[in-house]
N, C-alpha and C. Protein backbone atom coordinates (compact mmCIF):
# COMPACT_ATOMS: atom_id res chain seq x y z
N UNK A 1 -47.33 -51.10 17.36
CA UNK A 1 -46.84 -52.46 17.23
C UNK A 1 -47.01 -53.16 18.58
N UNK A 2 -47.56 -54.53 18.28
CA UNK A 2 -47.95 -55.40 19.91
C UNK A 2 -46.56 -55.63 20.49
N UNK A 3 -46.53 -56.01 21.53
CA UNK A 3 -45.09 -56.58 21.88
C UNK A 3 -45.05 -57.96 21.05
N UNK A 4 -43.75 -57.99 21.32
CA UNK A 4 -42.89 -59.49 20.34
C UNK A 4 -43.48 -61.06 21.13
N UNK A 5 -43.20 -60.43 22.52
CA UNK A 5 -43.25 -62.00 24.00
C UNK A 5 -44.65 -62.03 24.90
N UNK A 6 -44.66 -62.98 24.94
CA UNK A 6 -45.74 -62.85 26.19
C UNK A 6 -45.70 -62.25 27.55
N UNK A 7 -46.20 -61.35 28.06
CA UNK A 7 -46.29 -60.90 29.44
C UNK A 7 -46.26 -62.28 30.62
N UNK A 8 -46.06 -63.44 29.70
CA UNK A 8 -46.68 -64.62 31.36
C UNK A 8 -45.00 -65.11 31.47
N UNK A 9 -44.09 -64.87 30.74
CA UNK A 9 -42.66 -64.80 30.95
C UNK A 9 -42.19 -63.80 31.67
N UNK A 10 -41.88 -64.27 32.83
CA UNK A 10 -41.23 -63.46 33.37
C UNK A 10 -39.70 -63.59 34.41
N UNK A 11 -39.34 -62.63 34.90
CA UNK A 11 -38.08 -63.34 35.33
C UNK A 11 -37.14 -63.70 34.12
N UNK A 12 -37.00 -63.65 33.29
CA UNK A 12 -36.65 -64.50 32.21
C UNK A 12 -34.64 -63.98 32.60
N UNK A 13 -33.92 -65.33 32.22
CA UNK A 13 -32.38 -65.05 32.27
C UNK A 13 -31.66 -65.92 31.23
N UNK A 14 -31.26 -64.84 30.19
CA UNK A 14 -30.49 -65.23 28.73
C UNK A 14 -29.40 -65.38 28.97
N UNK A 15 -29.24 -66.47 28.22
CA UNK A 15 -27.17 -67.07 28.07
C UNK A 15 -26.93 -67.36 27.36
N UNK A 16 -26.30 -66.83 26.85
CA UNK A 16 -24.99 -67.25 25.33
C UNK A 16 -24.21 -68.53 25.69
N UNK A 17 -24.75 -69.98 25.32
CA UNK A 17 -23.45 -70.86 25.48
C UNK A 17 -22.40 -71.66 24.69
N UNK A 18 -21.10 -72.23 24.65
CA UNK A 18 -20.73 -73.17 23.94
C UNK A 18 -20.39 -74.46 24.14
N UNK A 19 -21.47 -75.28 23.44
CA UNK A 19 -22.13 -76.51 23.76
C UNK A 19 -20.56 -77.46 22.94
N UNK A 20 -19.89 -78.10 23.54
CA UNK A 20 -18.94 -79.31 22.69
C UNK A 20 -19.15 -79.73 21.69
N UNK A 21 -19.02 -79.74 20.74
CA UNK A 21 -19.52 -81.16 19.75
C UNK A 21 -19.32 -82.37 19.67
N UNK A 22 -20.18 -83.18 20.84
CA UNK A 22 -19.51 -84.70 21.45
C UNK A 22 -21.04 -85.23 21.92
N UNK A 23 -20.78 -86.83 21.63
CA UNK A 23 -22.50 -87.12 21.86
C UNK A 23 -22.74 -86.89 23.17
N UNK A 24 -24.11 -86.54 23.97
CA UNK A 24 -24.03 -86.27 25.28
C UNK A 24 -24.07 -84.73 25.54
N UNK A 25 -23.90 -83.95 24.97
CA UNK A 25 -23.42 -82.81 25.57
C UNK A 25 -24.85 -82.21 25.92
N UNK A 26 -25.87 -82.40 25.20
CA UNK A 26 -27.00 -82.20 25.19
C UNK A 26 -28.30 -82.40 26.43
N UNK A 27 -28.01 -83.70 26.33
CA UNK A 27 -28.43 -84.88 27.43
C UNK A 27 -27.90 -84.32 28.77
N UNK A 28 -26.27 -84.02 28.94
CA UNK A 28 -25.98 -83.31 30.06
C UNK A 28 -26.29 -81.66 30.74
N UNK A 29 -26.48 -81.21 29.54
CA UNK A 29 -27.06 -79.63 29.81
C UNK A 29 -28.77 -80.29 30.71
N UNK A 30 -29.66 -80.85 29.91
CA UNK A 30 -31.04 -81.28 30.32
C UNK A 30 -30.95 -81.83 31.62
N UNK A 31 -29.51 -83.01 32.05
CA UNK A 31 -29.78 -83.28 32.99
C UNK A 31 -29.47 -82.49 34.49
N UNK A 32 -27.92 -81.46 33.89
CA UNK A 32 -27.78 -80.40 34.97
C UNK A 32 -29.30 -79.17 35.43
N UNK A 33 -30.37 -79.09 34.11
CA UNK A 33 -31.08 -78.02 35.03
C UNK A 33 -32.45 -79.08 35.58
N UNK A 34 -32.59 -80.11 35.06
CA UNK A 34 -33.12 -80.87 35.95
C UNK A 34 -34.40 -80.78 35.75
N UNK A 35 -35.27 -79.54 35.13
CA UNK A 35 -36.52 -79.23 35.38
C UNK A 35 -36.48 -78.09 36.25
N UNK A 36 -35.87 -77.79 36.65
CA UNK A 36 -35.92 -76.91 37.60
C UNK A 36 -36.36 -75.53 37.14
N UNK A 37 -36.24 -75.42 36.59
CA UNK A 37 -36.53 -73.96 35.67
C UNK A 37 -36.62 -74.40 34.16
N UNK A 38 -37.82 -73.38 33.90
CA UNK A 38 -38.44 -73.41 32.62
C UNK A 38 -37.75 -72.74 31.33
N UNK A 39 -37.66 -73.40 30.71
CA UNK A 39 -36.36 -73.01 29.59
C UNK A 39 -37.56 -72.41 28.18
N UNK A 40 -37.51 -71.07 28.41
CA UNK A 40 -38.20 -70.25 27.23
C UNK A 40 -37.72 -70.09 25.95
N UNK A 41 -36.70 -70.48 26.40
CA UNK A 41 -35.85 -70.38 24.57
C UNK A 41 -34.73 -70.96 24.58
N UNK A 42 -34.35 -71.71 23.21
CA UNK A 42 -33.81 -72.63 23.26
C UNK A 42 -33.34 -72.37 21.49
N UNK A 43 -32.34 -71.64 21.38
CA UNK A 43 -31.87 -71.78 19.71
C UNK A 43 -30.41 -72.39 19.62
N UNK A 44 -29.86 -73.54 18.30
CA UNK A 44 -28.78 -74.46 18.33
C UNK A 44 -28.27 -74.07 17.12
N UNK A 45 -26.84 -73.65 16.60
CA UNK A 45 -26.54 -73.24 15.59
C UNK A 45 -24.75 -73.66 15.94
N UNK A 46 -24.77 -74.57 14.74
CA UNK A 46 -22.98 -74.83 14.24
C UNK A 46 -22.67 -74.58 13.11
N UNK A 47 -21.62 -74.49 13.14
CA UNK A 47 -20.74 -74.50 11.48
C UNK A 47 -19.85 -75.17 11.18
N UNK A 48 -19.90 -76.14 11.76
CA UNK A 48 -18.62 -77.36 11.53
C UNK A 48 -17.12 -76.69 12.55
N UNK A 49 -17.55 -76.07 13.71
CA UNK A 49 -16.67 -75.99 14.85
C UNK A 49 -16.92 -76.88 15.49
N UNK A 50 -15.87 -77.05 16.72
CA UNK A 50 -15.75 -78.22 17.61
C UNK A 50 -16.83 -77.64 18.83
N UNK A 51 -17.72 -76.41 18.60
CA UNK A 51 -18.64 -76.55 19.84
C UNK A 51 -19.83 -75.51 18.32
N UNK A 52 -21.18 -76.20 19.08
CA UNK A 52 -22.17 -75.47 19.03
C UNK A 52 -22.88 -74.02 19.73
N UNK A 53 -23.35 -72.93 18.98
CA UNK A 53 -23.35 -71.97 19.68
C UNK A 53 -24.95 -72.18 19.49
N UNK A 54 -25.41 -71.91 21.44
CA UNK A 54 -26.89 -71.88 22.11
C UNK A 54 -27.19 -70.60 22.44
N UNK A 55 -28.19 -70.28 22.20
CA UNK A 55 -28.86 -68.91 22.72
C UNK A 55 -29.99 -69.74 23.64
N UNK A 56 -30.10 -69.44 25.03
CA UNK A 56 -31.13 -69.99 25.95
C UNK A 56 -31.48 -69.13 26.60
N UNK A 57 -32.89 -69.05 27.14
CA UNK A 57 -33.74 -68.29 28.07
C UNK A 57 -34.16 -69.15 29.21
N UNK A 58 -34.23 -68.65 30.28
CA UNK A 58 -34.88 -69.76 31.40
C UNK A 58 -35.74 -68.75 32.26
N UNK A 59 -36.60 -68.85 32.90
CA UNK A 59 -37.65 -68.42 33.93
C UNK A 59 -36.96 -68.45 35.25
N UNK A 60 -35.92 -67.70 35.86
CA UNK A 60 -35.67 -68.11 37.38
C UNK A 60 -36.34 -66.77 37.93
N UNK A 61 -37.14 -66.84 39.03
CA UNK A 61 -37.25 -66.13 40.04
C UNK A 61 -36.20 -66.22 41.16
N UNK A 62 -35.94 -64.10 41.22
CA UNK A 62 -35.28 -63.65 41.70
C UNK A 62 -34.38 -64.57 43.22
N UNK A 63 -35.52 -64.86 44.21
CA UNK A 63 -35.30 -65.66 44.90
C UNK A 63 -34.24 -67.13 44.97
N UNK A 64 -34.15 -67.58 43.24
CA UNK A 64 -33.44 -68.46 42.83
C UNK A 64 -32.07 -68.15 41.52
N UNK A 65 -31.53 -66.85 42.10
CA UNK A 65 -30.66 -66.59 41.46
C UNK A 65 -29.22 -67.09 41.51
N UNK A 66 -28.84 -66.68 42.39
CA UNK A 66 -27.91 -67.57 43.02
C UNK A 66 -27.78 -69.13 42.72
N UNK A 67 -28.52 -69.48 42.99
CA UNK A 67 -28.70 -71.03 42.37
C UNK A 67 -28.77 -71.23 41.19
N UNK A 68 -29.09 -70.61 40.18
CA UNK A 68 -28.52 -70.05 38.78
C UNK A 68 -27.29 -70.30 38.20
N UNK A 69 -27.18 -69.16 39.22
CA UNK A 69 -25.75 -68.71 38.75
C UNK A 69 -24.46 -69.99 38.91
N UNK A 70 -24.95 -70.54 40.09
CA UNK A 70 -24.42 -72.05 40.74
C UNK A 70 -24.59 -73.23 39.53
N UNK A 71 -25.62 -73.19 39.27
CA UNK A 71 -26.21 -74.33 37.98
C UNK A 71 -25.12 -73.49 36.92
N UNK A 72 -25.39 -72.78 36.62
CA UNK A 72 -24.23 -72.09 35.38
C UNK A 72 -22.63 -72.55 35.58
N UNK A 73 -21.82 -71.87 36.50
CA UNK A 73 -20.83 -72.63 36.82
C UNK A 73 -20.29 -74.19 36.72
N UNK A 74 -20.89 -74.78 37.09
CA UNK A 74 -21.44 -75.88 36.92
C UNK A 74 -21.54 -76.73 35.62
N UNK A 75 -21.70 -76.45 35.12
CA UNK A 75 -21.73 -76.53 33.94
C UNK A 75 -20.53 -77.24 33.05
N UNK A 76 -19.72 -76.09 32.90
CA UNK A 76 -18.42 -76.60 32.19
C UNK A 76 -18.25 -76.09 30.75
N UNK A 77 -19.46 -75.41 31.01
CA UNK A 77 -19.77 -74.84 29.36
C UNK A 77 -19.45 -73.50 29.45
N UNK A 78 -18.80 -72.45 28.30
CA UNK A 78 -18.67 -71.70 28.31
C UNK A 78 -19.47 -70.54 27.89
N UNK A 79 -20.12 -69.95 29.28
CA UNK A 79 -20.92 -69.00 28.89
C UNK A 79 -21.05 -67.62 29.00
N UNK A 80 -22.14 -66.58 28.57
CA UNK A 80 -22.03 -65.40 28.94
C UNK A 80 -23.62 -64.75 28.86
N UNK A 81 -24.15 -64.31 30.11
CA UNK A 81 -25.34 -63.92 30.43
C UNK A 81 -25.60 -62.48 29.65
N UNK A 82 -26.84 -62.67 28.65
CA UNK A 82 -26.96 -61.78 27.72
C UNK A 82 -27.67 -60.91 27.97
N UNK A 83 -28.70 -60.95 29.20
CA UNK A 83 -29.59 -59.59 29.20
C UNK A 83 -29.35 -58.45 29.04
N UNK A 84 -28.26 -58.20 29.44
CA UNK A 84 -27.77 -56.77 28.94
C UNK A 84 -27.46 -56.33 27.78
N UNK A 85 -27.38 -57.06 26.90
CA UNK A 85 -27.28 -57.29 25.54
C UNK A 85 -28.50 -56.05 24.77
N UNK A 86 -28.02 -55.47 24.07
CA UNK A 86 -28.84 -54.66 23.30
C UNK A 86 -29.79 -54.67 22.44
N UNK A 87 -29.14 -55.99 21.98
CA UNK A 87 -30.26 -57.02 20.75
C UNK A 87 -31.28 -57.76 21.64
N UNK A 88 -30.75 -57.92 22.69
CA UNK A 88 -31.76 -58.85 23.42
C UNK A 88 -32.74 -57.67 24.13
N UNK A 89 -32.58 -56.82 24.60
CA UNK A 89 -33.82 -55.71 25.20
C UNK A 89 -34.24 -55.01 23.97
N UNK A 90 -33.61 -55.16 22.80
CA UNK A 90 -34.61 -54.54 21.69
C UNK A 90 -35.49 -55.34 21.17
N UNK A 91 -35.20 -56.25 20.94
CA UNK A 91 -35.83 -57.50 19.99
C UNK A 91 -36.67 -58.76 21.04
N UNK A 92 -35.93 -58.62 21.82
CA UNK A 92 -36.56 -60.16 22.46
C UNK A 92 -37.57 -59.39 23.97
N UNK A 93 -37.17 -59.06 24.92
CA UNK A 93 -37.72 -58.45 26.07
C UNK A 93 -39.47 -58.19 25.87
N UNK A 94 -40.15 -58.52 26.63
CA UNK A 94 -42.10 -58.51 26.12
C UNK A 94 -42.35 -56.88 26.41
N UNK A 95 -41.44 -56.41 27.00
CA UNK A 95 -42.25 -55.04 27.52
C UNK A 95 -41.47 -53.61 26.42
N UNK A 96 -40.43 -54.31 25.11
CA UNK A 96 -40.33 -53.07 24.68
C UNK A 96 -40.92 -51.95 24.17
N UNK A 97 -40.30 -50.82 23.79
CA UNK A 97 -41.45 -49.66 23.30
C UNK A 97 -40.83 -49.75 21.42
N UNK A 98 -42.18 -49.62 20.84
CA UNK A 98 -41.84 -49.73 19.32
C UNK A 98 -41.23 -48.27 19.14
N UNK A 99 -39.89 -48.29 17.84
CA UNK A 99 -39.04 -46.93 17.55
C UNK A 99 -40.73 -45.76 17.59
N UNK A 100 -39.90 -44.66 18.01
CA UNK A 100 -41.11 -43.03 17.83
C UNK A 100 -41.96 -43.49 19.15
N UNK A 101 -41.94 -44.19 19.81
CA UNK A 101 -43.10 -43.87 21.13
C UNK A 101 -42.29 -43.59 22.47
């Protein structure tokens, strides 16, 4: 089985967030990262709660972690950094190994 991701992602840093349900909230996430980092994934899912739940990926090199982590804070949104996540290094990560290898 090929991998799932592209090898030209790299660096990649996943976050679980909860986005308000209020106009703007959107507009303000876009305008806190600025461009600054490349946002690889981007999934939006509600159920008629008062916040939307985001699954996001972004491209930071190591060098710009910290500043990350700063942009995260920042925020106001409530989040939680998923790489360690089990679903996420099975399913999502470009370099996994398919089950039996």
């Amino acid at each position: 089985m090929a991998p799932l991701r592209t090898a030209a992602v790299t660096a990649e840093r996943v976050c679980r967030f909860e986005f308000p349900e209020r106009p703007g909230a959107l507009l303000h996430f876009l305008d806190v990262v600025g461009g600054r980092w490349n946002i690889s994934l981007f999934h939006y899912r509600n159920h008629g709660a008062d916040f939307g739940r985001v699954l996001a990926a972004f491209e930071v090199p190591a060098s710009e972690s910290d500043a990350f982590e700063t942009f995260l804070a920042g925020l106001d949104y409530r989040f939680q950094l998923a790489e360690h996540n089990v679903a996420y290094q099975r399913f999502l990560t470009h370099d996994r190994q398919p089950d039996g290898e």
